[in-house]
C-alpha atoms as a PDB file:
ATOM      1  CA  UNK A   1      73.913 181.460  32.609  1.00  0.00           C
ATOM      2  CA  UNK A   2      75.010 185.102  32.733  1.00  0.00           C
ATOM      3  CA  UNK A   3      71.662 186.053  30.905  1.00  0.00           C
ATOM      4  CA  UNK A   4      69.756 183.760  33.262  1.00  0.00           C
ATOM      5  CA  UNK A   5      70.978 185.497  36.023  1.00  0.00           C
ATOM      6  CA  UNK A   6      70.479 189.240  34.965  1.00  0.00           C
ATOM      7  CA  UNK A   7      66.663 188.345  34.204  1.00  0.00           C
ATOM      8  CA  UNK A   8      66.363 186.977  37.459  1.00  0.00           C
ATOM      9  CA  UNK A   9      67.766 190.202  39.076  1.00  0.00           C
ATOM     10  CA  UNK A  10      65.895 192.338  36.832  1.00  0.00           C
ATOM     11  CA  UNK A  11      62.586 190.782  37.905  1.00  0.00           C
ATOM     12  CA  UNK A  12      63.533 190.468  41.508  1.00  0.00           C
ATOM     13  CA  UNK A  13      64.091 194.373  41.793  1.00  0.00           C
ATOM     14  CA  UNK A  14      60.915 195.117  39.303  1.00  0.00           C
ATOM     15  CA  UNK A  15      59.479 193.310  41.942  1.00  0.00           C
ATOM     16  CA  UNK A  16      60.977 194.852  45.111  1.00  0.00           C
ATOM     17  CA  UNK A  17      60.352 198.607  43.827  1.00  0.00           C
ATOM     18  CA  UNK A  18      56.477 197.562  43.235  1.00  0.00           C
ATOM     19  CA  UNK A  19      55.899 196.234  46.424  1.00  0.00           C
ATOM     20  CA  UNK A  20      58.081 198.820  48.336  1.00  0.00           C
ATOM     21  CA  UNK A  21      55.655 201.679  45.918  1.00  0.00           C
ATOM     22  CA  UNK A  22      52.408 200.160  47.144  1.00  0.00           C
ATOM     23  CA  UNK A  23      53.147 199.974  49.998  1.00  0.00           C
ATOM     24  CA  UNK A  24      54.049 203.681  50.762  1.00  0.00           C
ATOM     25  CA  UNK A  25      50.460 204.948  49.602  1.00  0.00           C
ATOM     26  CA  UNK A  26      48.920 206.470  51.513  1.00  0.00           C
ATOM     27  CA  UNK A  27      44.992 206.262  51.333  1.00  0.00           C
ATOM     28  CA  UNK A  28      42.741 209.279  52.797  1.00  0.00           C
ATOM     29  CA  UNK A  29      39.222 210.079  53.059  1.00  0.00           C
ATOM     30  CA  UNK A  30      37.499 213.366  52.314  1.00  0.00           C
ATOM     31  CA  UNK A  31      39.548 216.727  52.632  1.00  0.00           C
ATOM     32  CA  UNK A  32      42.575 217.298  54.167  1.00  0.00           C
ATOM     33  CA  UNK A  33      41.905 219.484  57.785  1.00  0.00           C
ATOM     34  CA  UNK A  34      43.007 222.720  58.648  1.00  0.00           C
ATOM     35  CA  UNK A  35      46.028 225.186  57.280  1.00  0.00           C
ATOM     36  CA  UNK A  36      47.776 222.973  55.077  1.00  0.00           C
ATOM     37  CA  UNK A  37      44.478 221.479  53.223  1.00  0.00           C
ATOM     38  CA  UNK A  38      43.467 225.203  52.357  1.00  0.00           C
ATOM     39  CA  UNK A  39      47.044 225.973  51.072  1.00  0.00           C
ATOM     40  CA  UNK A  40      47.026 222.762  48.799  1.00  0.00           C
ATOM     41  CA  UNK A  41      43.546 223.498  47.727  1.00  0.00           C
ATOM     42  CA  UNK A  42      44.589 227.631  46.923  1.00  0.00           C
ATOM     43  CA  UNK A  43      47.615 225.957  44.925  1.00  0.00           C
ATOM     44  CA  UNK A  44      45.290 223.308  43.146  1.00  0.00           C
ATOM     45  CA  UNK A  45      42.609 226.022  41.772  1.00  0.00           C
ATOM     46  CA  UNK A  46      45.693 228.563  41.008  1.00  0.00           C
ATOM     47  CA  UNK A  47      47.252 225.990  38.752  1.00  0.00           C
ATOM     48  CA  UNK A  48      43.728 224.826  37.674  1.00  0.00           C
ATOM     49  CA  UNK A  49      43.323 228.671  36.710  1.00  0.00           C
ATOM     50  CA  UNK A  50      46.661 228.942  34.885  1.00  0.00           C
ATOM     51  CA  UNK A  51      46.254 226.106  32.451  1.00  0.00           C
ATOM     52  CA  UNK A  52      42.963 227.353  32.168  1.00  0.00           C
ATOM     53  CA  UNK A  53      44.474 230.820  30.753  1.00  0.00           C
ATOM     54  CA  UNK A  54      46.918 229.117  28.447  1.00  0.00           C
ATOM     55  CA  UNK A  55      44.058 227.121  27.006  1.00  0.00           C
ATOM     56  CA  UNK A  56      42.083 230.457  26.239  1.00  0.00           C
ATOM     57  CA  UNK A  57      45.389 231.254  24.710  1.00  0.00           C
ATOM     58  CA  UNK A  58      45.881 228.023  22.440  1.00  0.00           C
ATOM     59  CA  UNK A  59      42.181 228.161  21.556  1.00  0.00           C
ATOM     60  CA  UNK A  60      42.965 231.735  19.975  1.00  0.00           C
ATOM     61  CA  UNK A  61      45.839 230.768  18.506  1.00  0.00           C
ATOM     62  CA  UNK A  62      44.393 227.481  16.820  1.00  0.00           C
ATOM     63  CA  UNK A  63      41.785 229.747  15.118  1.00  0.00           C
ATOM     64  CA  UNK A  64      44.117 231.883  13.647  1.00  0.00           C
ATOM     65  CA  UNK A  65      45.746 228.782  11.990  1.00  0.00           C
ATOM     66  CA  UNK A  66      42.197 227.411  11.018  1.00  0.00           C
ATOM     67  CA  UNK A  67      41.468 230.482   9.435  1.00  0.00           C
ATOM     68  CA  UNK A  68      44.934 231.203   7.519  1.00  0.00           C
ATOM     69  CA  UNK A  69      44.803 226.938   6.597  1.00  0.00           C
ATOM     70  CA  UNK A  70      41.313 227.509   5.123  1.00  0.00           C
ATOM     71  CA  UNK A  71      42.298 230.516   3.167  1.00  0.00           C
ATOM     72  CA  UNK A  72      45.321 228.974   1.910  1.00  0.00           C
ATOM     73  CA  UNK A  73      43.906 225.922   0.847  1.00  0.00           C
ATOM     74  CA  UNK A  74      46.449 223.980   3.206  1.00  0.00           C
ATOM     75  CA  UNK A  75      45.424 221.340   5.052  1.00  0.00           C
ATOM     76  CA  UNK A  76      47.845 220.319   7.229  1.00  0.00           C
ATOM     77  CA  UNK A  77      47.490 223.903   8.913  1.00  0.00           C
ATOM     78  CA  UNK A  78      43.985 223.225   9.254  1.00  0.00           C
ATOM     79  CA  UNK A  79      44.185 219.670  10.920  1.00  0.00           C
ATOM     80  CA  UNK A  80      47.345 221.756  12.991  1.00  0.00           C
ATOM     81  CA  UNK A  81      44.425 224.379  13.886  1.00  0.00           C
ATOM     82  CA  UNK A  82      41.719 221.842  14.625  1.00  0.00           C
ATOM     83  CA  UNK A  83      43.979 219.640  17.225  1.00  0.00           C
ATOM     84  CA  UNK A  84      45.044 223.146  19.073  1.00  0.00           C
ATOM     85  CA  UNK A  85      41.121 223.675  19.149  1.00  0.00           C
ATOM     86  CA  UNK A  86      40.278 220.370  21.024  1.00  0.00           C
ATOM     87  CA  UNK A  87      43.430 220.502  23.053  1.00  0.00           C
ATOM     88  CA  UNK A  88      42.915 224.350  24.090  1.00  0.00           C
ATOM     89  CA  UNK A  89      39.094 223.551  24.963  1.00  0.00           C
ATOM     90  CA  UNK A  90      40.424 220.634  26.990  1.00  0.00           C
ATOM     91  CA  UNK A  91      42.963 222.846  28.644  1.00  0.00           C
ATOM     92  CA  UNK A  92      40.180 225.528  29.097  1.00  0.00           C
ATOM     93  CA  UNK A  93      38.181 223.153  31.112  1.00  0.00           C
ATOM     94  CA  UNK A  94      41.123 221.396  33.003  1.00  0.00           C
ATOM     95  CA  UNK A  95      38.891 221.591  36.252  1.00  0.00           C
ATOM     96  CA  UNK A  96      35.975 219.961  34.905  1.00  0.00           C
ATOM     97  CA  UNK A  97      38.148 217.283  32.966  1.00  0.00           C
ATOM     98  CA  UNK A  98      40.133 216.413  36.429  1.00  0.00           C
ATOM     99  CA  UNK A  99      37.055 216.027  38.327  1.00  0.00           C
ATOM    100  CA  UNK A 100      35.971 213.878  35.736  1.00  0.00           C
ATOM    101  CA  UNK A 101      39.309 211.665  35.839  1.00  0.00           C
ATOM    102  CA  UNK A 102      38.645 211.390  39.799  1.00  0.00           C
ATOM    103  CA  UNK A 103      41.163 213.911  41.078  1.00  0.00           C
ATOM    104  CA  UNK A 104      39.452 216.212  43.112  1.00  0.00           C
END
């Protein structure tokens, strides 16, 4: 019965905090006016930019590794340095890949 019970609160409050999360989103159309939409939009491309940087970094870096995995004949290096690659070119074009996901 104790089991019962539990489950029954367990679902109940799943429940509660997904209708209580739906219901507090808030759902706007086209930019945001004035001061504020500017600020969140300078703070969007300047963290857009950073990760941008730090994927020019990781590309570098994975290169290196691809190069010192192919010359030592290790392969695990060289899978290391290939995953760095795709992840660093991803990072490198965060602004492309987040318009892409819908989050302009």
């Amino acid at each position: 019965m104790k089991i019962t019970k539990k489950t029954i609160r367990t679902v109940v409050a799943t429940a509660m905090a997904t209708v209580l999360t739906t219901a507090s989103t808030v759902f706007a159309d086209g930019d945001l006016p004035g001061d504020i939409g500017d600020k969140i939009t300078n703070a969007k491309n300047l963290l857009y930019a950073i990760i941008a940087l730090a994927g020019g970094v990781v590309v570098a870096m994975s290169m290196i590794k691809i190069y010192q995995g192919t010359k030592n004949g290790d392969d695990n290096k060289t899978d290391q340095g290939i995953t760095g690659l795709i992840v660093g070119i991803l990072m490198g074009a965060i602004g492309a890949v987040m318009t892409y996901l819908g989050f302009n």
